[in-house]
Each structure stands twice: as C-alpha cells, then as structure tokens.
PDB file of N, CA and C in Angstrom:
ATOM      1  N   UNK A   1       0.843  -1.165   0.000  1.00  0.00           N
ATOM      2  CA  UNK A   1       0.000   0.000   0.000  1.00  0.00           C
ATOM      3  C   UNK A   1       0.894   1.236   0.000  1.00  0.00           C
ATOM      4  N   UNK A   2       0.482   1.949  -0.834  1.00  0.00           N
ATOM      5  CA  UNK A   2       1.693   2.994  -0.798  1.00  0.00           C
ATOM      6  C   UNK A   2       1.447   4.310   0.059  1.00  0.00           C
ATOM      7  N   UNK A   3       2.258   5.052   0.516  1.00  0.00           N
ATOM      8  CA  UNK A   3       2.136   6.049   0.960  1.00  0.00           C
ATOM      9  C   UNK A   3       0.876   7.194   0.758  1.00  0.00           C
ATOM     10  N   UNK A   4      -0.011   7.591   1.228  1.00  0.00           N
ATOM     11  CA  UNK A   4      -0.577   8.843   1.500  1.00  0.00           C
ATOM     12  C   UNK A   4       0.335  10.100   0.948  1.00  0.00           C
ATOM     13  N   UNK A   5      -0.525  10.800  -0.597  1.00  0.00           N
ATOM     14  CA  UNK A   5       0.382  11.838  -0.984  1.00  0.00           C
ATOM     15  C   UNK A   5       0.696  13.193  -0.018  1.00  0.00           C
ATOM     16  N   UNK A   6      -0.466  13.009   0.958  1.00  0.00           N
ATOM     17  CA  UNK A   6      -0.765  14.324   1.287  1.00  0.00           C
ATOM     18  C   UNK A   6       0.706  14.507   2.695  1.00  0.00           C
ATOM     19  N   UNK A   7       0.856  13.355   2.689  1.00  0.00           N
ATOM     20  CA  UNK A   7       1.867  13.681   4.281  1.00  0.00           C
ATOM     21  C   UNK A   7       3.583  13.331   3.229  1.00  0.00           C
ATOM     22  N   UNK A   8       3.550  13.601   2.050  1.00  0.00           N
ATOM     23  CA  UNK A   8       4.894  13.033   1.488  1.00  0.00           C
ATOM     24  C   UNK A   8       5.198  14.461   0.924  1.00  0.00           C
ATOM     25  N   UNK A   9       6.746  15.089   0.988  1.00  0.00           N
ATOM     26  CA  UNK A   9       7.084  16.188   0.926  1.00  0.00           C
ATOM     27  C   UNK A   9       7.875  16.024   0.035  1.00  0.00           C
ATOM     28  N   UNK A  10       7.620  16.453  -1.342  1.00  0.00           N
ATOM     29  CA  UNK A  10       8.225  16.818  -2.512  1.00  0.00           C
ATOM     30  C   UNK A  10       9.463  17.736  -2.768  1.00  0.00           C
ATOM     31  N   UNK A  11       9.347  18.572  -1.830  1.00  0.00           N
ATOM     32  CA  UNK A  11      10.614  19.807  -2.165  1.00  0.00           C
ATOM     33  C   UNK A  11      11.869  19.290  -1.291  1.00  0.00           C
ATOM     34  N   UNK A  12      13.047  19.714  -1.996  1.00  0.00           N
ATOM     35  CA  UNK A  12      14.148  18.866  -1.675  1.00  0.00           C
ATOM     36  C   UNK A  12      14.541  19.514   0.004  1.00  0.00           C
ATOM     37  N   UNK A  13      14.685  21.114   0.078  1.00  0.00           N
ATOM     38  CA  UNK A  13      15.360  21.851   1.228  1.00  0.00           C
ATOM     39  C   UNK A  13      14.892  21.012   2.450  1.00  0.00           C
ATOM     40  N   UNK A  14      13.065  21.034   2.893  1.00  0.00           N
ATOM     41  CA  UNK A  14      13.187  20.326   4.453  1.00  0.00           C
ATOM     42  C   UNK A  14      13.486  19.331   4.431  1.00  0.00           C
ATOM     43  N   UNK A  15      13.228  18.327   3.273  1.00  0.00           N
ATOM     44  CA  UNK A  15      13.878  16.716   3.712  1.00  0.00           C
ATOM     45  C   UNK A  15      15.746  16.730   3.982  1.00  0.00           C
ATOM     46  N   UNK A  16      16.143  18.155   3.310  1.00  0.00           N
ATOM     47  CA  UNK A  16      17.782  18.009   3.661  1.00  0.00           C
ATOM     48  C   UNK A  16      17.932  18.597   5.012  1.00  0.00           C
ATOM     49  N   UNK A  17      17.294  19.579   5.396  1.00  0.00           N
ATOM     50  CA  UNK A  17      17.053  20.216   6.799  1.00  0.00           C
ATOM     51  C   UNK A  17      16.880  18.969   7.595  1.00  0.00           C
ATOM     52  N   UNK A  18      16.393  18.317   7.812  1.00  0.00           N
ATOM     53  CA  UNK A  18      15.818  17.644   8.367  1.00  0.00           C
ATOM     54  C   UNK A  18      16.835  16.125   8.369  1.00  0.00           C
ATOM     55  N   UNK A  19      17.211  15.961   7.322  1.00  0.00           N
ATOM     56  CA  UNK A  19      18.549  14.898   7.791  1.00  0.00           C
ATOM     57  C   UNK A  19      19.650  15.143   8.230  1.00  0.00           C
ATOM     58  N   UNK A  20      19.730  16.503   7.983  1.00  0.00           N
ATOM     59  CA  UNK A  20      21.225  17.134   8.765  1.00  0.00           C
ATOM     60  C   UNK A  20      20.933  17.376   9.512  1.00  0.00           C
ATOM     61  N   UNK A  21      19.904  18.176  10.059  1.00  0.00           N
ATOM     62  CA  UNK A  21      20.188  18.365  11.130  1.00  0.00           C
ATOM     63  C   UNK A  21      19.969  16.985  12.359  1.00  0.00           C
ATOM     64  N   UNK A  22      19.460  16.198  12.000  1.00  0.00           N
ATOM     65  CA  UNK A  22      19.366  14.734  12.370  1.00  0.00           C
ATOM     66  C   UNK A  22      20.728  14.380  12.790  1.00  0.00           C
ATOM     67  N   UNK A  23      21.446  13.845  11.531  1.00  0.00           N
ATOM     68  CA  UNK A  23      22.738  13.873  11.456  1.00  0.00           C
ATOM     69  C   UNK A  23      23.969  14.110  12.240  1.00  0.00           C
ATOM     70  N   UNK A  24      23.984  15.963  11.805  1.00  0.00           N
ATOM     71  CA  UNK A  24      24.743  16.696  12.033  1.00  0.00           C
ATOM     72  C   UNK A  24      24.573  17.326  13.512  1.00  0.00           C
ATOM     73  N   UNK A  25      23.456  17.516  13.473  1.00  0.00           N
ATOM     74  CA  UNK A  25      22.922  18.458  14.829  1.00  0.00           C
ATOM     75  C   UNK A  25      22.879  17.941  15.580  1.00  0.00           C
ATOM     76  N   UNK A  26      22.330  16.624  15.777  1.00  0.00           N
ATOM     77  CA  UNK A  26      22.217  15.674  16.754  1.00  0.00           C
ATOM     78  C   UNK A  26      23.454  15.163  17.731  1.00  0.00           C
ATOM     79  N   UNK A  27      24.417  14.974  16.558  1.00  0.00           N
ATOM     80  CA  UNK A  27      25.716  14.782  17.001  1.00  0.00           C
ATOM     81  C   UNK A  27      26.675  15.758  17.596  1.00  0.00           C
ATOM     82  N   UNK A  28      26.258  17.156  17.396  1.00  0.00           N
ATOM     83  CA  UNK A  28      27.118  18.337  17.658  1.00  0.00           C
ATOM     84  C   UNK A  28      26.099  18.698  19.326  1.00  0.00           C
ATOM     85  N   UNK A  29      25.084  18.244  19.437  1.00  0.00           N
ATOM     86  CA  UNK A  29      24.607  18.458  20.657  1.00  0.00           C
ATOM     87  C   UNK A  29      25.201  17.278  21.736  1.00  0.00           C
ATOM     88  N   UNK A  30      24.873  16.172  20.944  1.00  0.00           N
ATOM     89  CA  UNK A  30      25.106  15.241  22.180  1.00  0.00           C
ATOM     90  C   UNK A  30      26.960  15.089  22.486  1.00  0.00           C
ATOM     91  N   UNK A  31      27.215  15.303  21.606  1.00  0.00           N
ATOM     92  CA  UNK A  31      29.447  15.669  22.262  1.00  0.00           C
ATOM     93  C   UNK A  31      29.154  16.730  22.678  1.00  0.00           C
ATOM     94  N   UNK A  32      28.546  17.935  22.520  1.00  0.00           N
ATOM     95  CA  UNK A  32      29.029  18.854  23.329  1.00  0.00           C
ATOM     96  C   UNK A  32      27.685  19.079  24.837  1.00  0.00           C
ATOM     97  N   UNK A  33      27.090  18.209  24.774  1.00  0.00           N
ATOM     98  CA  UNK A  33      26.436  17.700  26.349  1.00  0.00           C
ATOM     99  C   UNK A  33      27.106  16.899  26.951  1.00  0.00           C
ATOM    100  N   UNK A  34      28.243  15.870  26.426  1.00  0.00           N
ATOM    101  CA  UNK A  34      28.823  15.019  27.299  1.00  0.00           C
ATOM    102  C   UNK A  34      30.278  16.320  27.419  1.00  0.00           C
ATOM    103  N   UNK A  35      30.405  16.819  26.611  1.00  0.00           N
ATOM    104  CA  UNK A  35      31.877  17.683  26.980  1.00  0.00           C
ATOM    105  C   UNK A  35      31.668  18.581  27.693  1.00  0.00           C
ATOM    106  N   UNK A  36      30.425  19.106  28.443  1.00  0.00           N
ATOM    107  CA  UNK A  36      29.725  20.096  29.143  1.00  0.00           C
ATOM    108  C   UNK A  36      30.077  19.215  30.508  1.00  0.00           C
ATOM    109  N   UNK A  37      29.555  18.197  30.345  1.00  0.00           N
ATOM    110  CA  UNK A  37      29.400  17.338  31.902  1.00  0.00           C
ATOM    111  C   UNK A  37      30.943  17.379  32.409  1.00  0.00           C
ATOM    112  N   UNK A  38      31.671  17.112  31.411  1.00  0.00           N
ATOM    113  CA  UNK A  38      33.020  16.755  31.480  1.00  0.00           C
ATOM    114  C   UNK A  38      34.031  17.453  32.188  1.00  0.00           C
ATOM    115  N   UNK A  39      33.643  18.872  31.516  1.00  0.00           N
ATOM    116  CA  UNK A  39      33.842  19.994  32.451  1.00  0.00           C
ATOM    117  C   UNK A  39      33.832  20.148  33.918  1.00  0.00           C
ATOM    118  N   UNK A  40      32.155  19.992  34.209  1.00  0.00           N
ATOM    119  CA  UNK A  40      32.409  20.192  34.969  1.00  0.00           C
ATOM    120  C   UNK A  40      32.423  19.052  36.706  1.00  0.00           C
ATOM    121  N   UNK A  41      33.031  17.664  35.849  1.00  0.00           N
ATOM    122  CA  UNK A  41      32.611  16.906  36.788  1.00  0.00           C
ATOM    123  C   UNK A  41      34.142  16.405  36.338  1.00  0.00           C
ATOM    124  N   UNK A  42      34.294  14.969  37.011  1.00  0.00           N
ATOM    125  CA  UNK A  42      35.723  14.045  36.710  1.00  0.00           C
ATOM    126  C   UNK A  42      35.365  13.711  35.105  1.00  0.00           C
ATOM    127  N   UNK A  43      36.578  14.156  34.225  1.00  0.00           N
ATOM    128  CA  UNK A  43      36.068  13.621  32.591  1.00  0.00           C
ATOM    129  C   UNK A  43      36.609  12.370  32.581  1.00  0.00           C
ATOM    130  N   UNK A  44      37.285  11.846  33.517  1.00  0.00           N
ATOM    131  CA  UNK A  44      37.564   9.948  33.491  1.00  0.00           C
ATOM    132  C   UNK A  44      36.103   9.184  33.427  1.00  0.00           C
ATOM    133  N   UNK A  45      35.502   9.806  34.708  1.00  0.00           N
ATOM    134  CA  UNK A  45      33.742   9.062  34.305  1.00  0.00           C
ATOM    135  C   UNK A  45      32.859   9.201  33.161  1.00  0.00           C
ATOM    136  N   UNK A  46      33.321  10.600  32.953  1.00  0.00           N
ATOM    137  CA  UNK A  46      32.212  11.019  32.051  1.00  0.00           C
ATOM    138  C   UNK A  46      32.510  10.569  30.303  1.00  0.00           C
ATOM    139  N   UNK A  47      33.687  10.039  30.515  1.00  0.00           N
ATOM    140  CA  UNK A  47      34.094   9.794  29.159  1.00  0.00           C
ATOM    141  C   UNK A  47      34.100   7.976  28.875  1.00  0.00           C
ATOM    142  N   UNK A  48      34.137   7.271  30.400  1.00  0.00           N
ATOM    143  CA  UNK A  48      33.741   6.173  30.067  1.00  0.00           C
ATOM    144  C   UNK A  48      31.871   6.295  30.018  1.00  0.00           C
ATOM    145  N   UNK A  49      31.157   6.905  30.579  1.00  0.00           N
ATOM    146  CA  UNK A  49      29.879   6.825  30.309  1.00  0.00           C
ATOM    147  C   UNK A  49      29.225   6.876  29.506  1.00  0.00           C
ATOM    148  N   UNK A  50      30.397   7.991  28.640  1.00  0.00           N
ATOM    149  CA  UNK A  50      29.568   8.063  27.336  1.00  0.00           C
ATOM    150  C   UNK A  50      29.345   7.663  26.211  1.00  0.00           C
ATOM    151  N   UNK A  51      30.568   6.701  26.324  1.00  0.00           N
ATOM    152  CA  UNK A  51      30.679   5.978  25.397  1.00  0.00           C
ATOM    153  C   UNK A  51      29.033   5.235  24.559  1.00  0.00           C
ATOM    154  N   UNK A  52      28.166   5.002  25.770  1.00  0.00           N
ATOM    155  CA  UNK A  52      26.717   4.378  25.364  1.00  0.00           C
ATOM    156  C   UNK A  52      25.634   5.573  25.819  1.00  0.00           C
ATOM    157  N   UNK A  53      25.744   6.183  26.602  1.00  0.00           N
ATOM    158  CA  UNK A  53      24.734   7.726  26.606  1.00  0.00           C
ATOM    159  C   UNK A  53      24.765   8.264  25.334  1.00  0.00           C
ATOM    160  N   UNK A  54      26.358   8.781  24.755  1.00  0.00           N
ATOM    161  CA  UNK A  54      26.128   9.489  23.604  1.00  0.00           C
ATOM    162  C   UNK A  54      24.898   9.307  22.320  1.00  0.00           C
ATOM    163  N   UNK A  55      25.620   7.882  22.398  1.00  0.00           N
ATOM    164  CA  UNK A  55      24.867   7.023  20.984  1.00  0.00           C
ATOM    165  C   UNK A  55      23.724   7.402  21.436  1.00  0.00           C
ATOM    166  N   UNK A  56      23.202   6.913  22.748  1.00  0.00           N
ATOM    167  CA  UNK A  56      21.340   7.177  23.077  1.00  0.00           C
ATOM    168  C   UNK A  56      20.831   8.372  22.993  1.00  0.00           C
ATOM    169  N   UNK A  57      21.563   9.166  23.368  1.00  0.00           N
ATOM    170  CA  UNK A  57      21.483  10.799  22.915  1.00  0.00           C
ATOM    171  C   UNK A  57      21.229  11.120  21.254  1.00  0.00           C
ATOM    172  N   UNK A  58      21.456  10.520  20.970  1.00  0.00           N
ATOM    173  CA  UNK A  58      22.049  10.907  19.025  1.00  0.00           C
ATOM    174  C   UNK A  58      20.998  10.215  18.924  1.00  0.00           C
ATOM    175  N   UNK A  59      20.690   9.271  19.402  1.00  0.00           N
ATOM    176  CA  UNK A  59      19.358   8.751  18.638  1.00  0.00           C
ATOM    177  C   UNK A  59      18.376   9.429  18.633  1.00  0.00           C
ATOM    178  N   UNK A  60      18.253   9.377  20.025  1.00  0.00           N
ATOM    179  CA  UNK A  60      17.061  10.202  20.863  1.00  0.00           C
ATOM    180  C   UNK A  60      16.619  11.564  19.711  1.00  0.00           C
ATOM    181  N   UNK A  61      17.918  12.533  19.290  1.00  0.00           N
ATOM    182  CA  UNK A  61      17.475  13.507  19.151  1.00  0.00           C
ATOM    183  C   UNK A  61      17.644  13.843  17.584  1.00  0.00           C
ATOM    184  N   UNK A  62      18.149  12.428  16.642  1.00  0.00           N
ATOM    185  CA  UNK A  62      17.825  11.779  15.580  1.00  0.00           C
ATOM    186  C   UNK A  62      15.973  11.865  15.213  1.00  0.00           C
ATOM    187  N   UNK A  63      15.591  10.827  16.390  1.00  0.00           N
ATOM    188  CA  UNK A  63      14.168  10.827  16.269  1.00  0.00           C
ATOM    189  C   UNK A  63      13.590  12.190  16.418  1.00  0.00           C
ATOM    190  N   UNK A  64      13.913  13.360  17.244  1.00  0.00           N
ATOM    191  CA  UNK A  64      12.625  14.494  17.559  1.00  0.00           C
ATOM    192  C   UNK A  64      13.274  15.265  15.956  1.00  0.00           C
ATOM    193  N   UNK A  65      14.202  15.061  14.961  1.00  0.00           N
ATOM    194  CA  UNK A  65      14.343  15.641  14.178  1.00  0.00           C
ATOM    195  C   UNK A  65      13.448  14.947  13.086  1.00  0.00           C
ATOM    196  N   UNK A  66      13.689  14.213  12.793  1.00  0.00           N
ATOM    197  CA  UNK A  66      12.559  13.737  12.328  1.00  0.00           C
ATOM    198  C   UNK A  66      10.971  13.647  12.898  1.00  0.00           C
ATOM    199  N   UNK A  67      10.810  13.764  13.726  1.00  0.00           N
ATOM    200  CA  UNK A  67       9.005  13.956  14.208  1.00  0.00           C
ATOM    201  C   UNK A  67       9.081  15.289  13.857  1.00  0.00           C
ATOM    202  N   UNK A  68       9.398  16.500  13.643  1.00  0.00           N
ATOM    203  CA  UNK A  68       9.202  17.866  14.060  1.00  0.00           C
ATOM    204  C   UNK A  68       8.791  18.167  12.136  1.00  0.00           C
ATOM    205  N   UNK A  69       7.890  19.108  12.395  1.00  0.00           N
ATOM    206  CA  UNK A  69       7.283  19.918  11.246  1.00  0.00           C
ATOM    207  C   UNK A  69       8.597  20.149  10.271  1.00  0.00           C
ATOM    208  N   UNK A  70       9.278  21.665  11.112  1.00  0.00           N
ATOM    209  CA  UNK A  70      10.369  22.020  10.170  1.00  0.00           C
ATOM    210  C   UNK A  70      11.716  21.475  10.391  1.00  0.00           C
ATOM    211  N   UNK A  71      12.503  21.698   9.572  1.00  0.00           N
ATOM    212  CA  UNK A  71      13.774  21.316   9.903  1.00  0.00           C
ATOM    213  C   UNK A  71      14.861  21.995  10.505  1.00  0.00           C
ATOM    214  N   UNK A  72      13.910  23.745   9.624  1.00  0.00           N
ATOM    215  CA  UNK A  72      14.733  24.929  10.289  1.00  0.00           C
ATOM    216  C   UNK A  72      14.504  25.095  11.411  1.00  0.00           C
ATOM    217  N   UNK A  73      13.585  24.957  11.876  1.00  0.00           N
ATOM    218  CA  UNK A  73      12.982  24.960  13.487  1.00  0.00           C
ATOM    219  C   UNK A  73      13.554  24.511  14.085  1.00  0.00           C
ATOM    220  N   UNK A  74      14.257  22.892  14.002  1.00  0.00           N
ATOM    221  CA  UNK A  74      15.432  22.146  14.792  1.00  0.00           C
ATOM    222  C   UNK A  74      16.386  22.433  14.538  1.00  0.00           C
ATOM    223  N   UNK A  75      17.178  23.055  13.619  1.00  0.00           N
ATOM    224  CA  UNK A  75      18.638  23.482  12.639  1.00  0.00           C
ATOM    225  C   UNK A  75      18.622  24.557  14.609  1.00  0.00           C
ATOM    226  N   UNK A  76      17.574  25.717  14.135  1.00  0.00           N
ATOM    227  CA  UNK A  76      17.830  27.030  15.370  1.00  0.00           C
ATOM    228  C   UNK A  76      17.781  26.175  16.691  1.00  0.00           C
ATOM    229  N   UNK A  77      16.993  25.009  17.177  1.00  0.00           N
ATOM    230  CA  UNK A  77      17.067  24.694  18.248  1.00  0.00           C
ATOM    231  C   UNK A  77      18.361  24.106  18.570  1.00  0.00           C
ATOM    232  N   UNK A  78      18.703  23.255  17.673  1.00  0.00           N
ATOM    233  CA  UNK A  78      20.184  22.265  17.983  1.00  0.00           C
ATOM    234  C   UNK A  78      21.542  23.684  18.072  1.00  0.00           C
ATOM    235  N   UNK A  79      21.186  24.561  17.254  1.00  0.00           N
ATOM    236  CA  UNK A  79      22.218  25.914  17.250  1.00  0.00           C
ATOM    237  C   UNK A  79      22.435  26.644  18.659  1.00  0.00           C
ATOM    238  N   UNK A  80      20.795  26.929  19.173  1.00  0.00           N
ATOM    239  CA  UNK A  80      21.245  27.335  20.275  1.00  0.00           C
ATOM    240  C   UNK A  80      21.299  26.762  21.551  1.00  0.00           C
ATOM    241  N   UNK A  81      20.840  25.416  21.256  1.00  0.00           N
ATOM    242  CA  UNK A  81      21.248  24.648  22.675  1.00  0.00           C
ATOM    243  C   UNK A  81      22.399  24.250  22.530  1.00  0.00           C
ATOM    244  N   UNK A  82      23.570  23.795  21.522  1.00  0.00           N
ATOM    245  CA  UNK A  82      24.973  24.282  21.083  1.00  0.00           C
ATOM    246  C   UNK A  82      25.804  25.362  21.893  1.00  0.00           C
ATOM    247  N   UNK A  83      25.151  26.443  21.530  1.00  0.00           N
ATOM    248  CA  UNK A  83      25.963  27.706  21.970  1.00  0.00           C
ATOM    249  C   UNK A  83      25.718  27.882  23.290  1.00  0.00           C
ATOM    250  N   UNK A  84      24.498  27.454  24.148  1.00  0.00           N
ATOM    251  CA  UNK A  84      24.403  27.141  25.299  1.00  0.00           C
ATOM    252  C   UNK A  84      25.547  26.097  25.873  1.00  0.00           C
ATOM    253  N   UNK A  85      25.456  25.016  25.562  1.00  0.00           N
ATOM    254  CA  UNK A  85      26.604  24.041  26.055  1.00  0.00           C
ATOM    255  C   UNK A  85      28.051  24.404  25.641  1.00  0.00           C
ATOM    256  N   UNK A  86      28.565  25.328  24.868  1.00  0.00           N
ATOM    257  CA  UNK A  86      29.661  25.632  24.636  1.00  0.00           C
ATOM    258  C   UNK A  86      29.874  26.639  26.138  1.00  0.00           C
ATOM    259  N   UNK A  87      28.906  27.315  26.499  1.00  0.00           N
ATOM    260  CA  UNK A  87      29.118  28.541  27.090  1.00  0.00           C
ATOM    261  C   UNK A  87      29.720  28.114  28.163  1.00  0.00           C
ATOM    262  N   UNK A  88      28.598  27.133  28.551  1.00  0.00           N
ATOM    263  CA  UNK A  88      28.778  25.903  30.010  1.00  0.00           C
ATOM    264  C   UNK A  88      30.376  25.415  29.992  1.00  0.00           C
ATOM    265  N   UNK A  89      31.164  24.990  28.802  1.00  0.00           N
ATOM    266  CA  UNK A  89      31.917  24.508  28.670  1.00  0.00           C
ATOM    267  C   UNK A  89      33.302  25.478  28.673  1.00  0.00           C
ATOM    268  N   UNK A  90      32.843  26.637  28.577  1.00  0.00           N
ATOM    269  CA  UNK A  90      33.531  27.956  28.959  1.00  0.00           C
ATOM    270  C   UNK A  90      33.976  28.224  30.025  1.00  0.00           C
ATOM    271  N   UNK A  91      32.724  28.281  30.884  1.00  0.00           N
ATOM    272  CA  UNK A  91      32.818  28.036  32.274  1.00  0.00           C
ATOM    273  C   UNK A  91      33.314  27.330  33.003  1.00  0.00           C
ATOM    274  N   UNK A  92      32.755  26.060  32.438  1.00  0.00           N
ATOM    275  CA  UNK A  92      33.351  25.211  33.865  1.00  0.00           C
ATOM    276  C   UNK A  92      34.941  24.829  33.242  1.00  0.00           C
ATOM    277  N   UNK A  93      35.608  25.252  32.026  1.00  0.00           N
ATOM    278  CA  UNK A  93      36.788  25.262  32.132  1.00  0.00           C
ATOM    279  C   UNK A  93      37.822  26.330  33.012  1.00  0.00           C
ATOM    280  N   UNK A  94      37.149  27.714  33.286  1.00  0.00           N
ATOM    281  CA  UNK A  94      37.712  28.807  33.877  1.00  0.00           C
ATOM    282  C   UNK A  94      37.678  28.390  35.409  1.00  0.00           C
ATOM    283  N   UNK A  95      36.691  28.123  36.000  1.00  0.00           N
ATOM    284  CA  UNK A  95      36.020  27.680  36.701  1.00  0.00           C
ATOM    285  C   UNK A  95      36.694  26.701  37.542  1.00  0.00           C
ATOM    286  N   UNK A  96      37.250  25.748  37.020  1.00  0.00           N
ATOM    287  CA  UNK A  96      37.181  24.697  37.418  1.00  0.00           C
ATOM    288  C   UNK A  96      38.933  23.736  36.309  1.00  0.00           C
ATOM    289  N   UNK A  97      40.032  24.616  36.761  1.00  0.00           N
ATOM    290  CA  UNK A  97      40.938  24.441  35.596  1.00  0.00           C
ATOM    291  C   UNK A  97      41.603  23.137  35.714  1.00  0.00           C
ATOM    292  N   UNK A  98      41.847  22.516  36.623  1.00  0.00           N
ATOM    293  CA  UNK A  98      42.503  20.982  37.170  1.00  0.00           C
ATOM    294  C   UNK A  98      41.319  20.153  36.941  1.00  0.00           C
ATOM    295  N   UNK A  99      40.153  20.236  36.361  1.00  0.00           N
ATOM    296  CA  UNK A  99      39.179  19.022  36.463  1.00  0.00           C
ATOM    297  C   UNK A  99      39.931  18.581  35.102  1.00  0.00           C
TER     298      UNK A  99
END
C-alpha cells in the first residue's frame, strides 16, 4: 500500500534540513552535552559513560528531528542549545581548571 500523498514532501530543502540536522545536529549536541558534563565533573567518568549515553542521545534527538514539522525549526534549536553548552563549557573550564 503505498504512501498517502498528502503527508509526502516533494521539495528537496526540508527533507535536507531535516537529515542534517538529524545527522549533524544531533551529534554536535550530544558531544558537546557530554563535553559540558566533562567539564564540569571528573572527565575519566564522564568519558567512560559516554561511550553508550552518547549514541542514546544521538538517537534520541535523531528521532525528535525527524518527528518535528520544520527542519529549520530544529537546525535554530540544535544551534542554540549548542551555543548554550559551549558557554557551560567555557565556564566550567575557567572555573574549574585541574578538572
């Protein structure tokens, strides 16, 4: 049975929005949420932990890129929860310089 035309999206930009940022975004959030923790906790734990969090992370946020309407909508969300965890990672390096 084939697909329903009405929910199948013809134009090329959101289906590429939407795998990159899958992709791309997904992956640039979840390293820089485990390199956030890393900061500011022991990065011996946090780097054996993540070894299997990450992946679940990337999936996790694999899937809400794909459930979500736009792609640009997640492109700006993964951007600025990014620049959020960089900031964190700012910090708790000044912060916190022997961890």
């Amino acid at each position: 049975m084939p697909a329903n035309t009405k929910y199948l999206n013809a134009s090329f930009w959101p289906r590429f929005s939407k795998i990159t940022a899958a992709f791309l975004g997904g992956f640039m959030v979840s390293t820089l949420f485990h390199l956030a923790i890393a900061s500011w906790f022991n990065h011996l734990n946090v780097i054996i932990t993540s070894t299997y969090s990450a992946i679940i992370l990337w999936c996790g946020l694999m899937i809400v890129a794909f459930l979500a309407k736009n792609g640009w909508k997640i492109w700006a969300i993964y951007i600025l929860s990014s620049i959020i965890l960089a900031i964190i990672i700012f910090y708790g390096k000044t912060l916190n310089p022997l961890l």
